[in-house]
Protein backbone atom coordinates (compact mmCIF):
# COMPACT_ATOMS: atom_id res chain seq x y z
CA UNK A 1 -73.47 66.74 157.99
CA UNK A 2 -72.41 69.97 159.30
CA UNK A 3 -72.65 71.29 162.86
CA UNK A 4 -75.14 73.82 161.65
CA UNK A 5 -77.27 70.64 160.73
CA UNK A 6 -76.67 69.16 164.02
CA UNK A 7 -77.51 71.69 166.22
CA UNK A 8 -79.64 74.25 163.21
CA UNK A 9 -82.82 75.78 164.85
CA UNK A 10 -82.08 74.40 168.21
CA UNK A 11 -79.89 74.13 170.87
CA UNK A 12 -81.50 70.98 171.83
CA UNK A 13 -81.81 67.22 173.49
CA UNK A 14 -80.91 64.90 176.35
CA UNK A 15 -79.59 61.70 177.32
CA UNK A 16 -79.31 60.52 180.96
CA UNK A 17 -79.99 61.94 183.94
CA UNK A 18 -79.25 65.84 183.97
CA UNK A 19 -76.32 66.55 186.37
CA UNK A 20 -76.61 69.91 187.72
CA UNK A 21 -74.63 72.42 190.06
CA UNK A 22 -77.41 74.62 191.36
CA UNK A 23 -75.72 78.48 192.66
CA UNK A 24 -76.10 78.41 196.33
CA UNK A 25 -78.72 80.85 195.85
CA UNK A 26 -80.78 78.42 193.92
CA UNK A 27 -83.36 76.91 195.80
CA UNK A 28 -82.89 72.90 195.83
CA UNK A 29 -86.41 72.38 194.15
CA UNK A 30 -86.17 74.92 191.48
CA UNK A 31 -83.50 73.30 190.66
CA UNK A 32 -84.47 69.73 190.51
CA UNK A 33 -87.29 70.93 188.58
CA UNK A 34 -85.88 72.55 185.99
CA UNK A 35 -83.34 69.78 185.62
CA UNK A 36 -86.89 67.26 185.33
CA UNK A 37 -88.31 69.57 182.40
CA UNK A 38 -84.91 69.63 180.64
CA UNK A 39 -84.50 66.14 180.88
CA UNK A 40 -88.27 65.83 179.52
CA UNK A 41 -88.03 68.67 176.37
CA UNK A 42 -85.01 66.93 175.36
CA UNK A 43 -85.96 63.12 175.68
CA UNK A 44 -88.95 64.30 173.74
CA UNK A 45 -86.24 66.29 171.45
CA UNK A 46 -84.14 62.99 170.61
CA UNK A 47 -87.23 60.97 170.19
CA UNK A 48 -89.00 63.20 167.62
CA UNK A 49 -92.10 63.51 169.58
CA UNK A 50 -92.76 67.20 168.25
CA UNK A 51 -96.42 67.38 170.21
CA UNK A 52 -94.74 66.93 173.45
CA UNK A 53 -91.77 68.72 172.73
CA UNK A 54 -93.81 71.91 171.55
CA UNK A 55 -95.60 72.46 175.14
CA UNK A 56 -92.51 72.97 176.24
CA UNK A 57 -92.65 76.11 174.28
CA UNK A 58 -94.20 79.34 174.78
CA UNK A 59 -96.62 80.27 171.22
CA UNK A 60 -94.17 83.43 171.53
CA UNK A 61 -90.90 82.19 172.14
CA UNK A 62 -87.86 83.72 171.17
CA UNK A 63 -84.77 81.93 169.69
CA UNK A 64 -81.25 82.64 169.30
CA UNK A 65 -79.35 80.53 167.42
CA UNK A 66 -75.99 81.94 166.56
CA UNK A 67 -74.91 79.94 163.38
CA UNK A 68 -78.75 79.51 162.41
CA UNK A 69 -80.49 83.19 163.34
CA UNK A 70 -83.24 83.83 165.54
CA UNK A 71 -87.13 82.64 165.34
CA UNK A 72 -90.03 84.52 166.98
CA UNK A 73 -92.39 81.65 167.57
CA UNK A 74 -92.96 78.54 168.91
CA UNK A 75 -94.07 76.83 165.20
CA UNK A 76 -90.90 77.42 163.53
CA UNK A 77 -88.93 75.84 166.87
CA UNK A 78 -90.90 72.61 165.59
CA UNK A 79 -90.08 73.49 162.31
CA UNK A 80 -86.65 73.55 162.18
CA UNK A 81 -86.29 70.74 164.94
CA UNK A 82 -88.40 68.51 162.50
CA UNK A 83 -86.26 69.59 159.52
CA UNK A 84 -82.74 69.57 160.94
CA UNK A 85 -82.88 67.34 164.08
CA UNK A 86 -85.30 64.42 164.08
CA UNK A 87 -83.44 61.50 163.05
CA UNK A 88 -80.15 63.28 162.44
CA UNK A 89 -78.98 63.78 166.10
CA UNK A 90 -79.75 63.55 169.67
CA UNK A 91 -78.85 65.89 172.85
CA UNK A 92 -76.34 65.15 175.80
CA UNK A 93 -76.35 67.41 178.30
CA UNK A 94 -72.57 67.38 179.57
CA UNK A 95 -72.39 66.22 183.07
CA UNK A 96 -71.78 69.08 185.67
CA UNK A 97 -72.87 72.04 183.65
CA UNK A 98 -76.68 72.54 184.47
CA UNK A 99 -77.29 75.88 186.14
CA UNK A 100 -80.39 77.19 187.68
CA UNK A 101 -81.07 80.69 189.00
CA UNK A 102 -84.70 81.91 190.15
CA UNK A 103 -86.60 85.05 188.53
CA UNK A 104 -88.57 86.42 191.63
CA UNK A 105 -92.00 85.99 190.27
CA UNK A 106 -91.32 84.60 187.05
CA UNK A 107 -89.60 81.44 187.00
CA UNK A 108 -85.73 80.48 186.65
CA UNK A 109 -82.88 80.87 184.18
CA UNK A 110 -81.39 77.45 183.17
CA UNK A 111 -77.70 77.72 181.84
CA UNK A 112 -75.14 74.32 180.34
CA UNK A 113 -73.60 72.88 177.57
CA UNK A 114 -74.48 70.73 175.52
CA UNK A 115 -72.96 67.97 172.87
CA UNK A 116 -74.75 67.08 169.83
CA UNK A 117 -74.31 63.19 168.84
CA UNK A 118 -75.05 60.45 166.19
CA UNK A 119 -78.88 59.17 166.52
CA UNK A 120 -77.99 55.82 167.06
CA UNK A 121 -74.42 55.54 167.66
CA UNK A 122 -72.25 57.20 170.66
CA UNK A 123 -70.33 59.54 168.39
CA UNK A 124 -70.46 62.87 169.09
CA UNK A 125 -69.62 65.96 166.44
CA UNK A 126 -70.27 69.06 168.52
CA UNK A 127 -70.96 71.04 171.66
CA UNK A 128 -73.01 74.64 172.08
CA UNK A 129 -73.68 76.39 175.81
CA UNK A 130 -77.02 77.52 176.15
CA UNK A 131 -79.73 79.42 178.43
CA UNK A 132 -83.13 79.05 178.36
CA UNK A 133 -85.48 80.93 180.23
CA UNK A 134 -88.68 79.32 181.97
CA UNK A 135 -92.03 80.59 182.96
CA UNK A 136 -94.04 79.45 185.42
CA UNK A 137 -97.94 80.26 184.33
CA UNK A 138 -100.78 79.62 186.02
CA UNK A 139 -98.87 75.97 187.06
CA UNK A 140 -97.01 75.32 183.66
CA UNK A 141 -93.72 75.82 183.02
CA UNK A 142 -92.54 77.21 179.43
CA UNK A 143 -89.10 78.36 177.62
CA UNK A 144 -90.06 82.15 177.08
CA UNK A 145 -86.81 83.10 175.63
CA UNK A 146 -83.41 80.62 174.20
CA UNK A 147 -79.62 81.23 173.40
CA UNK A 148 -77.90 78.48 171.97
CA UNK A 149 -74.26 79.84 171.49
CA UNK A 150 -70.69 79.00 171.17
CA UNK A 151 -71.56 75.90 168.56
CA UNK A 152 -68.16 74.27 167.51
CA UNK A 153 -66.69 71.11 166.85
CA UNK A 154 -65.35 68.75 169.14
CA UNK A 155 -61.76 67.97 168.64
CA UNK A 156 -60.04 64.78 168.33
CA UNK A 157 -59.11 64.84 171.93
CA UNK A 158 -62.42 65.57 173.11
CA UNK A 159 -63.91 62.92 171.15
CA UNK A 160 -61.35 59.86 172.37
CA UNK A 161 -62.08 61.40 175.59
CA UNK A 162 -65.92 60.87 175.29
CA UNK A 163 -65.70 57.43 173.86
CA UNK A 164 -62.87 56.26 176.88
CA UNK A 165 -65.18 57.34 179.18
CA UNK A 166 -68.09 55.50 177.50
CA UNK A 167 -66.18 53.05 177.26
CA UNK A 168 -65.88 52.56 181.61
């Protein structure tokens, strides 16, 4: 499987609580809650549920995906999750990397990196960084606009790293 595959049409998914360094800027809550809805999008990610994981979504969203293009709307995001991710891989947000800056009036910018694993197992093939921004509408939060960027594999190191520290 190639790390197109694992990552194609999405940036995507999450295991574990979301770490996150919020800029001092940041307010505390905005931050909290846009760690709870990328914790939620992706546990719904990793588990397939495509209903859930589409309200995440605005109908017009825009996503960039730099090995797999860009898609204008929130139906081919399900596509291409269904068709490359569900039951292929899973998300891990990496520990320490969740960012969260407010838009006055908007909502917030959420930046991190991510590692794409095995379904089942703990090994994991690749990492992308990503930013996703949110809108808060009339009391729901959606992803307006993603970049999922940088996609690569991990190396050798990284992955004995990984598994030692799974292994704690």
């Amino acid at each position: 499987m190639t790390l197109r595959h694992l990552a194609c049409g999405l940036l995507l998914a999450t295991l574990g609580a979301p770490a996150m360094a919020a800029p001092a800027d940041a307010e505390p809550t905005l931050a909290r809650t846009i760690a709870a809805l990328d914790q939620k999008v992706f546990d719904a990610y990793n588990r397939c549920e495509l209903d859930t994981f589409a309200s995440y979504f605005s109908p017009t969203v825009e996503f960039y995906h730099d090995t797999g293009g860009a898609t204008f709307d929130r139906a081919t995001v399900v596509a291409n999750t269904q068709k490359y991710i569900c039951n292929k891989v899973r998300r891990e947000l990496i520990p320490g990397t969740l960012k969260v800056y407010p838009i006055k009036d908007f909502g917030a910018i959420e930046e991190g990196e991510h590692r794409f694993c095995e379904r089942a197992g703990s090994t994991c093939e690749g990492s992308a960084r990503f930013v996703m921004v949110w809108q808060l509408n009339q009391g729901q939060w959606q992803m307006t606009r993603v970049l999922s960027y940088g996609h690569r594999t991990l190396t050798d190191a990284e992955k004995s790293a990984l598994a030692a520290d799974r292994a704690r």
